[in-house]
C-alpha atoms as a PDB file:
ATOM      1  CA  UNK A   1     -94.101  -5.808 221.191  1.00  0.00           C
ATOM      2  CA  UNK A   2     -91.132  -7.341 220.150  1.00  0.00           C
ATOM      3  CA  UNK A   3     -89.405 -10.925 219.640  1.00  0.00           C
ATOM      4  CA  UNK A   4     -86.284 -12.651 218.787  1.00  0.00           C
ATOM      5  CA  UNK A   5     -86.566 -15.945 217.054  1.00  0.00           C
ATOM      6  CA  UNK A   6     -86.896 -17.642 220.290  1.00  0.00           C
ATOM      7  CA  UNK A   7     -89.701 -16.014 221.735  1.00  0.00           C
ATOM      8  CA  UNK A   8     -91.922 -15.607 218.455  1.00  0.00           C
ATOM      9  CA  UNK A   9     -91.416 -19.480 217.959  1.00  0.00           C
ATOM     10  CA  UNK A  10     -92.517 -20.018 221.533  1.00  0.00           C
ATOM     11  CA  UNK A  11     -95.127 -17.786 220.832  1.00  0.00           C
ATOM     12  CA  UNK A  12     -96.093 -19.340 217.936  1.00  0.00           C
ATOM     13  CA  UNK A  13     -95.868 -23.162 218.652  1.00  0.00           C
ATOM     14  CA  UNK A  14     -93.515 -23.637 215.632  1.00  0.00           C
ATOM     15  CA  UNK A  15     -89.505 -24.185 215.367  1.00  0.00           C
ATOM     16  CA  UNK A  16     -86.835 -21.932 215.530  1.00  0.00           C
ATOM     17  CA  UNK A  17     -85.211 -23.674 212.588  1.00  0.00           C
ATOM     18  CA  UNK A  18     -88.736 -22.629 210.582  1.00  0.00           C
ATOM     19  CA  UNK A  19     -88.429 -19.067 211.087  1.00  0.00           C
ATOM     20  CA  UNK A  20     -85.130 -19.413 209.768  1.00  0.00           C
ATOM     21  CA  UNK A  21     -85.872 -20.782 206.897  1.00  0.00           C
ATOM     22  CA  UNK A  22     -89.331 -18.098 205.934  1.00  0.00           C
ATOM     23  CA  UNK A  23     -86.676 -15.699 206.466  1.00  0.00           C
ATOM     24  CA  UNK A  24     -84.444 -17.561 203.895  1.00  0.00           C
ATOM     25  CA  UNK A  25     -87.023 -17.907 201.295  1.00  0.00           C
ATOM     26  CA  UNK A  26     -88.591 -14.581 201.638  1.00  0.00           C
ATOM     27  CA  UNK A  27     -91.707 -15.531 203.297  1.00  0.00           C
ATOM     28  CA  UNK A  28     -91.496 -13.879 206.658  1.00  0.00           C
ATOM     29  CA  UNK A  29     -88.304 -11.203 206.915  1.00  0.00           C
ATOM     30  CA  UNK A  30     -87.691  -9.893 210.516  1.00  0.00           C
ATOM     31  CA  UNK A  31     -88.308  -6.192 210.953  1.00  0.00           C
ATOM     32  CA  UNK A  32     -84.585  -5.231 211.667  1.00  0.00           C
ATOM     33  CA  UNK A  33     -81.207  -7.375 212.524  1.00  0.00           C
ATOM     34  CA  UNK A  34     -79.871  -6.247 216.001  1.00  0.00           C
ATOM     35  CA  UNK A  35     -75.953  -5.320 215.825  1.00  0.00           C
ATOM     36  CA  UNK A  36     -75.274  -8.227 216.749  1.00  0.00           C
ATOM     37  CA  UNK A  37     -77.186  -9.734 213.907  1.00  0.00           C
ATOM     38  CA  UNK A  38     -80.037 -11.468 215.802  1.00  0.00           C
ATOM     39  CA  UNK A  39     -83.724 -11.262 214.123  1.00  0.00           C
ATOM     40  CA  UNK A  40     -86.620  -8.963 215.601  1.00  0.00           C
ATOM     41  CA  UNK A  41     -89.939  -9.148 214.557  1.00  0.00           C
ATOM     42  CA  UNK A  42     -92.367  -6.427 215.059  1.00  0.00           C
ATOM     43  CA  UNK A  43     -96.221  -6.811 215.236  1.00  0.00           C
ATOM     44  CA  UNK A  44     -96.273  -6.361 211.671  1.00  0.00           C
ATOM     45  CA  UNK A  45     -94.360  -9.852 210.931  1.00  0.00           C
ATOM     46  CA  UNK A  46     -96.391 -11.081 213.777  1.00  0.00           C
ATOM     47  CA  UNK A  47     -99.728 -10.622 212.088  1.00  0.00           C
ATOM     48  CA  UNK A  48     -98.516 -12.491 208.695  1.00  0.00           C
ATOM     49  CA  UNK A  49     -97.358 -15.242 210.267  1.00  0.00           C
ATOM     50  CA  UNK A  50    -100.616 -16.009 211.478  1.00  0.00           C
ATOM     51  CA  UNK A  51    -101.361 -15.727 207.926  1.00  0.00           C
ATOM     52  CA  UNK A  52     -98.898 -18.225 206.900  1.00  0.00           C
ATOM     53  CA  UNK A  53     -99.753 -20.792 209.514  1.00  0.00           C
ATOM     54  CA  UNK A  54    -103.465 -20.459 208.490  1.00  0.00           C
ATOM     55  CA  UNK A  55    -102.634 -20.872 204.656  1.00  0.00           C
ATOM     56  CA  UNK A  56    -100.173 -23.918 206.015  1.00  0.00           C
ATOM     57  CA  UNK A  57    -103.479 -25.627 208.148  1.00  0.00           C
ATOM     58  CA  UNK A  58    -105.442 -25.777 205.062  1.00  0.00           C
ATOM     59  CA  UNK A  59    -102.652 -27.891 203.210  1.00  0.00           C
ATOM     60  CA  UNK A  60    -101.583 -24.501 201.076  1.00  0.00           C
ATOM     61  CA  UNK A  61     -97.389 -24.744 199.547  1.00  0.00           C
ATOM     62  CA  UNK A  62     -94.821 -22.492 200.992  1.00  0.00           C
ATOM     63  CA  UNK A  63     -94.601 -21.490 197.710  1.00  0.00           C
ATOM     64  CA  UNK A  64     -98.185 -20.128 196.718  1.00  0.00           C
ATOM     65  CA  UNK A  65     -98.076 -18.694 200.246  1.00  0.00           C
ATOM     66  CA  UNK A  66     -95.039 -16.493 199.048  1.00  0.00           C
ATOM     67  CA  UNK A  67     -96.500 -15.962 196.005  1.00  0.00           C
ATOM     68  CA  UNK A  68    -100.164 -14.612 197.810  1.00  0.00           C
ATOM     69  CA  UNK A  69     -98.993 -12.586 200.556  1.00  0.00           C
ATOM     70  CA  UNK A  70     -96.587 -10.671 198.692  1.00  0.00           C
ATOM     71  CA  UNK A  71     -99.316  -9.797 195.823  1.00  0.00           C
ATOM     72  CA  UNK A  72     -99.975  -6.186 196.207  1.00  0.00           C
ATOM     73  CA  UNK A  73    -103.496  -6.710 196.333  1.00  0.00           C
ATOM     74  CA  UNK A  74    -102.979  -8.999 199.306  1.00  0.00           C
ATOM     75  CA  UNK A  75    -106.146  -8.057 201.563  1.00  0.00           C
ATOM     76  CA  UNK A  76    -105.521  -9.498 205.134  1.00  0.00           C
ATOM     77  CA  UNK A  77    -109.144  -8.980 205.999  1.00  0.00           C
ATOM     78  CA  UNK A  78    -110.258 -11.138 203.168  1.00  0.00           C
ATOM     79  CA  UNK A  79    -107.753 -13.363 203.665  1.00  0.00           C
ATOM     80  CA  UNK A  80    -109.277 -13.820 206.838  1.00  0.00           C
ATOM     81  CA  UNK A  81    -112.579 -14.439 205.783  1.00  0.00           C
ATOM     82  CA  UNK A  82    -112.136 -16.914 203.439  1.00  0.00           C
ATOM     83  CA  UNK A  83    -109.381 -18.527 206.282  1.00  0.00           C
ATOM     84  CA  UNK A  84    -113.026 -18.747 208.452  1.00  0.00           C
ATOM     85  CA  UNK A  85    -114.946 -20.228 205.513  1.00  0.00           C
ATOM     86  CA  UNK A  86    -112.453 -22.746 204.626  1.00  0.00           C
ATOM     87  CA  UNK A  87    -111.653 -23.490 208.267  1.00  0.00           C
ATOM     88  CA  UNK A  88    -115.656 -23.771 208.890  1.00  0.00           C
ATOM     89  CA  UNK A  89    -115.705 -26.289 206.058  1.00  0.00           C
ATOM     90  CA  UNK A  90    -113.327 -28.468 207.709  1.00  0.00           C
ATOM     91  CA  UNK A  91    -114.366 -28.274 211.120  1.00  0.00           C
ATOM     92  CA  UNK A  92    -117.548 -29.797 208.832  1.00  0.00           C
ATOM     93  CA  UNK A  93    -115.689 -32.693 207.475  1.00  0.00           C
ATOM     94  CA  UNK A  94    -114.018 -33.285 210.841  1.00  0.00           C
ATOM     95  CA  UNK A  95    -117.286 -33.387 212.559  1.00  0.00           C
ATOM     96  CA  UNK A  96    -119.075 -35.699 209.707  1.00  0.00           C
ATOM     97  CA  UNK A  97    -116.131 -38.086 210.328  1.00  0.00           C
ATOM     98  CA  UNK A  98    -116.782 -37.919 214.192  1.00  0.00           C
ATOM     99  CA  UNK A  99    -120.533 -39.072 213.700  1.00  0.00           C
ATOM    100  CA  UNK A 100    -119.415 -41.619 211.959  1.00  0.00           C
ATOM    101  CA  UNK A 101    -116.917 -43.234 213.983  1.00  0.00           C
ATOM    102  CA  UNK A 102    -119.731 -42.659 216.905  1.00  0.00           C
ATOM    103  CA  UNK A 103    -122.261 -44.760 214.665  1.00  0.00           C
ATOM    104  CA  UNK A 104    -119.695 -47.291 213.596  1.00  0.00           C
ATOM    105  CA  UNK A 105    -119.112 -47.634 217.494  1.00  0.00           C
ATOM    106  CA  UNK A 106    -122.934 -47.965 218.006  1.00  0.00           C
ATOM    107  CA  UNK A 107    -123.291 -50.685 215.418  1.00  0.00           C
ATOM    108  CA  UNK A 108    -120.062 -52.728 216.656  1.00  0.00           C
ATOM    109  CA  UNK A 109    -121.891 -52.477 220.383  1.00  0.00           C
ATOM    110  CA  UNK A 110    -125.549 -53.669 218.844  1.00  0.00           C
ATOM    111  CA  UNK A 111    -127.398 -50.220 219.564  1.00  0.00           C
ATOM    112  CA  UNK A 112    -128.049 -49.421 215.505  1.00  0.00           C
ATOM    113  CA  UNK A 113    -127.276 -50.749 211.998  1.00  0.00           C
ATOM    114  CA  UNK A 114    -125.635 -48.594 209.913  1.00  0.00           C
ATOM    115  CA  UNK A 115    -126.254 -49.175 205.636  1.00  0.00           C
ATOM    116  CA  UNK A 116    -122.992 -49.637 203.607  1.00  0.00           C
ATOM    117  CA  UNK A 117    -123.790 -46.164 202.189  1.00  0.00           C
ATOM    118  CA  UNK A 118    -123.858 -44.774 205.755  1.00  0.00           C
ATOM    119  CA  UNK A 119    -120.284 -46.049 206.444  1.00  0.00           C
ATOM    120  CA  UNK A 120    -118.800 -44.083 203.273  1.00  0.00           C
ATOM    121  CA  UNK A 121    -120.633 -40.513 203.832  1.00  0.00           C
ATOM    122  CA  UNK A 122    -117.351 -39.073 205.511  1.00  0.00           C
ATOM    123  CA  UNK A 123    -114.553 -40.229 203.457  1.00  0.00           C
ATOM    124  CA  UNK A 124    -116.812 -39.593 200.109  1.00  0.00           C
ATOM    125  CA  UNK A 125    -117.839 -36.083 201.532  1.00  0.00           C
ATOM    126  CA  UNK A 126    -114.673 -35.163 202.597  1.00  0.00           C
ATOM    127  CA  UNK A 127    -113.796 -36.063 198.625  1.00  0.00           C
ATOM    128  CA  UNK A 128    -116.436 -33.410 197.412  1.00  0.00           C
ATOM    129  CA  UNK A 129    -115.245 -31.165 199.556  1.00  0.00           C
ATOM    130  CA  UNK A 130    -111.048 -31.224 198.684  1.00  0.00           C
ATOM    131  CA  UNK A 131    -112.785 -31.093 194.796  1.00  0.00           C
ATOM    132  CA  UNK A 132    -114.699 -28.225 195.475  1.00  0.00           C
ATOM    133  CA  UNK A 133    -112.322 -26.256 197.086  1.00  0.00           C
ATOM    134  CA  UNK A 134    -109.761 -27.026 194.636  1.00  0.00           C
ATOM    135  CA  UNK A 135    -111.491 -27.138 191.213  1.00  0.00           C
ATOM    136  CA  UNK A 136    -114.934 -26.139 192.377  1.00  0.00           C
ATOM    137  CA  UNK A 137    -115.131 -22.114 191.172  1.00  0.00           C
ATOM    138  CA  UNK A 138    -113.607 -23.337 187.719  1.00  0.00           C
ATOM    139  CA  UNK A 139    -115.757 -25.828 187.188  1.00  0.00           C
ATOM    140  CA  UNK A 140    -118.697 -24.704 188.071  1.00  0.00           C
ATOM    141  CA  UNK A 141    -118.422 -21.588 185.984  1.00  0.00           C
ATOM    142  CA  UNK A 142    -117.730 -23.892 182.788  1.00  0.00           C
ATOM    143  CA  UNK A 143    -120.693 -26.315 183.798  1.00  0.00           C
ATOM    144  CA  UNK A 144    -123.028 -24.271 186.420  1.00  0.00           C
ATOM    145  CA  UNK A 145    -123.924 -24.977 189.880  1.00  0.00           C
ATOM    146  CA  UNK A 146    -126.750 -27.287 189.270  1.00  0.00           C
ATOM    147  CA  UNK A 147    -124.461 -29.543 187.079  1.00  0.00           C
ATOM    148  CA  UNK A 148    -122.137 -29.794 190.196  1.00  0.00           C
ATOM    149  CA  UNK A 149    -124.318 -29.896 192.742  1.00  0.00           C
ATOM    150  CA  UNK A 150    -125.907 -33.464 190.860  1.00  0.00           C
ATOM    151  CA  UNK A 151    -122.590 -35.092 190.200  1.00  0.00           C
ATOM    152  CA  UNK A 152    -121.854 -34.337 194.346  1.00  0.00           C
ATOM    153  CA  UNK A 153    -125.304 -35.995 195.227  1.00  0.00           C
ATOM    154  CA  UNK A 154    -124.303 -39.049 193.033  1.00  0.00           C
ATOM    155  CA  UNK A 155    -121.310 -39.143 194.716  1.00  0.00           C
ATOM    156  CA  UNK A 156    -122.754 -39.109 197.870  1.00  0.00           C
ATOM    157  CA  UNK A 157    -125.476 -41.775 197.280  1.00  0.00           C
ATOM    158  CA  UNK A 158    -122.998 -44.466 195.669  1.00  0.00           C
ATOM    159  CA  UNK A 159    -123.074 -47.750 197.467  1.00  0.00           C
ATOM    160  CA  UNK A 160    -119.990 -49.932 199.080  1.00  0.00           C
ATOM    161  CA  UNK A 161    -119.902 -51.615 195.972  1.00  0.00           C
ATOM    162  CA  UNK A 162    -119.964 -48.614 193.816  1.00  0.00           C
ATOM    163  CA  UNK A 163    -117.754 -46.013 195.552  1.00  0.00           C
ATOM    164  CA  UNK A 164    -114.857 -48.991 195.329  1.00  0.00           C
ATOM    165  CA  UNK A 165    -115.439 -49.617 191.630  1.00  0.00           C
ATOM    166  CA  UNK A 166    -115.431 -45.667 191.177  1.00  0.00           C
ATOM    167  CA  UNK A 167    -112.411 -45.547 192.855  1.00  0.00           C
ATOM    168  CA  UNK A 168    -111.116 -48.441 190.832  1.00  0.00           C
ATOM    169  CA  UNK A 169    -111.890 -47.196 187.792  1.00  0.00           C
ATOM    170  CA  UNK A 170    -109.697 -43.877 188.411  1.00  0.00           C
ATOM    171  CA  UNK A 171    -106.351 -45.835 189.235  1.00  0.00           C
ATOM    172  CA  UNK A 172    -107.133 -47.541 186.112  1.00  0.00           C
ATOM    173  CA  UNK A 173    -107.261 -44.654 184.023  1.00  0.00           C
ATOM    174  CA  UNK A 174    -104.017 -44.059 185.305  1.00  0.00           C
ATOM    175  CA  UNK A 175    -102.398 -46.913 184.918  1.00  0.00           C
ATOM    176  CA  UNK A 176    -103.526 -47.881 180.762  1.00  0.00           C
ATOM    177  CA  UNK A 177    -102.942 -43.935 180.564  1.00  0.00           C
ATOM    178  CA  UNK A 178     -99.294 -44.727 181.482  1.00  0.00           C
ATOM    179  CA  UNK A 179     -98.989 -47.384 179.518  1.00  0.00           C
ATOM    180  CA  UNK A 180    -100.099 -45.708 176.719  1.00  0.00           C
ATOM    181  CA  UNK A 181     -97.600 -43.256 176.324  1.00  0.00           C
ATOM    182  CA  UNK A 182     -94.999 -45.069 176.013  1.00  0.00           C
ATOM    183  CA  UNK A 183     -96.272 -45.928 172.568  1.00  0.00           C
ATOM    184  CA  UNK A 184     -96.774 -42.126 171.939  1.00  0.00           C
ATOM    185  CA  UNK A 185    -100.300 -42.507 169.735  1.00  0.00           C
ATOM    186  CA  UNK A 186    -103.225 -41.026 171.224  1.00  0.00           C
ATOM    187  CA  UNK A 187    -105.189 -42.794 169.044  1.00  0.00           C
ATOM    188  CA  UNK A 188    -103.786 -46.086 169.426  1.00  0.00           C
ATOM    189  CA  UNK A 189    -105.755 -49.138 171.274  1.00  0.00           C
ATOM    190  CA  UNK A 190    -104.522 -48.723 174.328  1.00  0.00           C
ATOM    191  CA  UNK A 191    -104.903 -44.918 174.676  1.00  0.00           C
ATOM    192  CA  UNK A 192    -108.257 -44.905 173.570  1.00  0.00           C
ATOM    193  CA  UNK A 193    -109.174 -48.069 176.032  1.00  0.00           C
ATOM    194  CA  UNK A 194    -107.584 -45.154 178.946  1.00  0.00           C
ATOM    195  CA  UNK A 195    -110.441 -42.681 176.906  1.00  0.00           C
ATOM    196  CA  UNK A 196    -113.075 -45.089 177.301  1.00  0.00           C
ATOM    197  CA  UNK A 197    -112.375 -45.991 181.039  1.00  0.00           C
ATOM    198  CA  UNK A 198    -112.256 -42.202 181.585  1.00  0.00           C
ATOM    199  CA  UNK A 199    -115.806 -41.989 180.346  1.00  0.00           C
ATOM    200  CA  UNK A 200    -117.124 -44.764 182.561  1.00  0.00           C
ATOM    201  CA  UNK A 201    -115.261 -43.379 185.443  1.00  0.00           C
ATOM    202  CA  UNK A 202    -116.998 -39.821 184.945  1.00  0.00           C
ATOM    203  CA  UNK A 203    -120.153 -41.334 184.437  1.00  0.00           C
ATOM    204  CA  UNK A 204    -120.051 -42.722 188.075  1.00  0.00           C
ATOM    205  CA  UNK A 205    -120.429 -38.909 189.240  1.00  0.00           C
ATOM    206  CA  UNK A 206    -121.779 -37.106 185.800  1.00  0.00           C
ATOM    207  CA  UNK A 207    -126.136 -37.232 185.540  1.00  0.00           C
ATOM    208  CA  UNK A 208    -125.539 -36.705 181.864  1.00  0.00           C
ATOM    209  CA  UNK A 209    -122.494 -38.600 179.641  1.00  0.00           C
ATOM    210  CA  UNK A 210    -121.748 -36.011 176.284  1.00  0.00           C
ATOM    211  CA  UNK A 211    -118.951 -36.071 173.738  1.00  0.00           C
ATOM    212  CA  UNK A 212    -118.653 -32.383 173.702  1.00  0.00           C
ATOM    213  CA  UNK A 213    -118.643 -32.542 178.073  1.00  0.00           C
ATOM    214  CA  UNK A 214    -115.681 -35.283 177.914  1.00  0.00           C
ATOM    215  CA  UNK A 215    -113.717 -33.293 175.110  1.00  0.00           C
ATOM    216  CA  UNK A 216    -114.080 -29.800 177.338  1.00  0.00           C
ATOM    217  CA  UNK A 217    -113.487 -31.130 180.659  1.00  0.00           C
ATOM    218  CA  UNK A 218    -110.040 -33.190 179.097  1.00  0.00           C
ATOM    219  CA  UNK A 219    -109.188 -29.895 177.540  1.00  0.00           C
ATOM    220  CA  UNK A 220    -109.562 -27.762 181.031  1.00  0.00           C
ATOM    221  CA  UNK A 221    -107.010 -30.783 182.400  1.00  0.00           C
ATOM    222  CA  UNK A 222    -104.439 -28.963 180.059  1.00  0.00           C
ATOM    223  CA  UNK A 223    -105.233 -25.155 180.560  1.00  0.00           C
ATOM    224  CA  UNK A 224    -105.914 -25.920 184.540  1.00  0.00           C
ATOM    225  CA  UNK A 225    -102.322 -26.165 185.703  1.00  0.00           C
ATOM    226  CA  UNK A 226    -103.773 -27.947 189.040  1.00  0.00           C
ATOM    227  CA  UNK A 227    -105.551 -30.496 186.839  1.00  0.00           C
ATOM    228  CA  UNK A 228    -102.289 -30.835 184.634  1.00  0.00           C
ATOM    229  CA  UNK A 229    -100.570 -31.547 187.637  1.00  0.00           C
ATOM    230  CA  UNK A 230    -102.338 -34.313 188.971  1.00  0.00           C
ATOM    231  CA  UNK A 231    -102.308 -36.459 185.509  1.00  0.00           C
ATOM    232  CA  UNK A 232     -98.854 -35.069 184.369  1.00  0.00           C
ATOM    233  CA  UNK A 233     -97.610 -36.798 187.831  1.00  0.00           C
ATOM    234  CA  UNK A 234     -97.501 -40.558 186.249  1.00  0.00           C
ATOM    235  CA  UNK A 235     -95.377 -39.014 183.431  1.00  0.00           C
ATOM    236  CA  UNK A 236     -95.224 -35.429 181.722  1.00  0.00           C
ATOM    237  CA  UNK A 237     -97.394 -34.547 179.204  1.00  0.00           C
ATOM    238  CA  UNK A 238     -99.828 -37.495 180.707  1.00  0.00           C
ATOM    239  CA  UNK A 239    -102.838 -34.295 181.114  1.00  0.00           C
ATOM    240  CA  UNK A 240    -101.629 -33.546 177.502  1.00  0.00           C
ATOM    241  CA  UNK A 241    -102.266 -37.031 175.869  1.00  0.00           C
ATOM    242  CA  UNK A 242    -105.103 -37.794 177.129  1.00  0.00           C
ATOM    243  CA  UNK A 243    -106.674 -34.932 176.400  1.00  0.00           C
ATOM    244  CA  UNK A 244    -105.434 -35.795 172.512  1.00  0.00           C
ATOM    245  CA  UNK A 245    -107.063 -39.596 173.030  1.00  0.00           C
ATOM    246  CA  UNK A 246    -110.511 -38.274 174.233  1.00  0.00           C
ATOM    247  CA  UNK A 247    -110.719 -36.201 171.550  1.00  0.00           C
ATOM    248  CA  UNK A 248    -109.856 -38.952 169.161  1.00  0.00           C
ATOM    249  CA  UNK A 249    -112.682 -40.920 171.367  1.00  0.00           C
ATOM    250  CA  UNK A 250    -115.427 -38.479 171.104  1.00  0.00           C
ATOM    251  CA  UNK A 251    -114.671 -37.310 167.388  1.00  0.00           C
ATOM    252  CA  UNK A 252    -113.760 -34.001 168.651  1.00  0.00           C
ATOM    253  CA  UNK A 253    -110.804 -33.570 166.997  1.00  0.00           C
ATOM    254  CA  UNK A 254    -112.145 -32.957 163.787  1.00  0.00           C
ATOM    255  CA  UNK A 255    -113.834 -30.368 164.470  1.00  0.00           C
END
């Protein structure tokens, strides 16, 4: 079967204006151009833009979409698969959230009293489980699965109190990180005080605090381009520098 624009954004609950635009950027091309120079798609363009909008639900750029589906090795089948694993995993988080606004309803009517740690399992879960599908396969092959699994438990058993100082402790990092830059010496006071609240921050989650763990994890911030991005956000080169003022910290960079 075929559609215009029209009919395959009908079909597919999206915007005229958005098939358009895939078109534009070479995500989704329409099988042939009419005379008239209307779009047709065919059930081959069909088929990957259900691809698309599946990468799209689980938060994935128009960009590394392109980028994906236009690998040669692109395997829809797989794609698929892990589409149903990922979408499985969120259905999980979703429902974890549910029971919680259930019990929070519970408590509020007198039927049940809920600890503090009860009231945090589905936002701190639903942490673990954007980590893990971002960072999770790289990390866990440069620190192993029982390593990972711990640090996800400690999350997961913080208290009230704990969970807010954790989270605390990261916009902190930030924020003396920033500040540090500007004086451009990773070994400075203030950039190693942004090293030392790293440490405390990781040992909120970590079972085991090591000089050599700090100095390889701030190094896989700079050769992990999705790490790099989420430091270098607060001011380029941020991944960079304090990579250069843990290693100063630990004594790693004289080695």
């Amino acid at each position: 079967m075929e559609y215009t624009v029209q009919q395959l954004a009908k079909t597919a609950g999206i915007s005229s204006r958005t098939l358009r635009y895939y078109d534009e950027i070479g995500l989704l091309k329409p099988a042939r151009l009419t005379s008239s120079g209307y779009r047709i798609y065919g059930p081959k363009e069909v088929d990957r833009l259900q691809q698309i909008l599946f990468f799209r639900e689980l938060g994935v750029g128009l960009e590394q979409i392109r980028e994906i589906i236009n690998d040669p090795s692109f395997d829809s089948l797989t794609a698929l698969r892990e589409h149903r694993v990922k979408l499985l995993e969120k259905k999980q988080q979703l429902e974890l959230l549910i029971n919680n606004v259930e019990k929070t309803i519970a408590q509020y009517e007198g039927r049940i009293i809920m600890t503090d740690q009860e009231k945090f399992e589905g936002f701190k879960q639903k942490l673990i489980d954007e980590n893990e599908a971002k960072y999770g396969k790289e990390v866990r092959e440069k620190y192993g699965d029982e390593a990972v699994d711990k640090s996800y438990r400690k999350m997961k058993e913080m208290t009230q109190e704990q969970y807010a100082e954790f989270e605390k402790l990261g916009q902190m990092v930030l924020d003396t990180l920033k500040e540090a830059m500007a004086a451009g010496d990773p070994a400075s006071e203030l950039a190693q005080k942004a090293a030392d609240l790293h440490r405390q921050w990781l040992c909120f989650t970590w079972d085991n605090y090591s000089k050599e763990a700090h100095a390889g994890l701030a190094q896989m911030y700079v050769n992990d381009e999705r790490f790099a991005a989420y430091y270098d956000r607060i001011k380029p080169g941020a991944a960079k520098f304090l990579r250069d003022a843990v290693l100063v910290y630990t004594g790693m960079n004289r080695q």
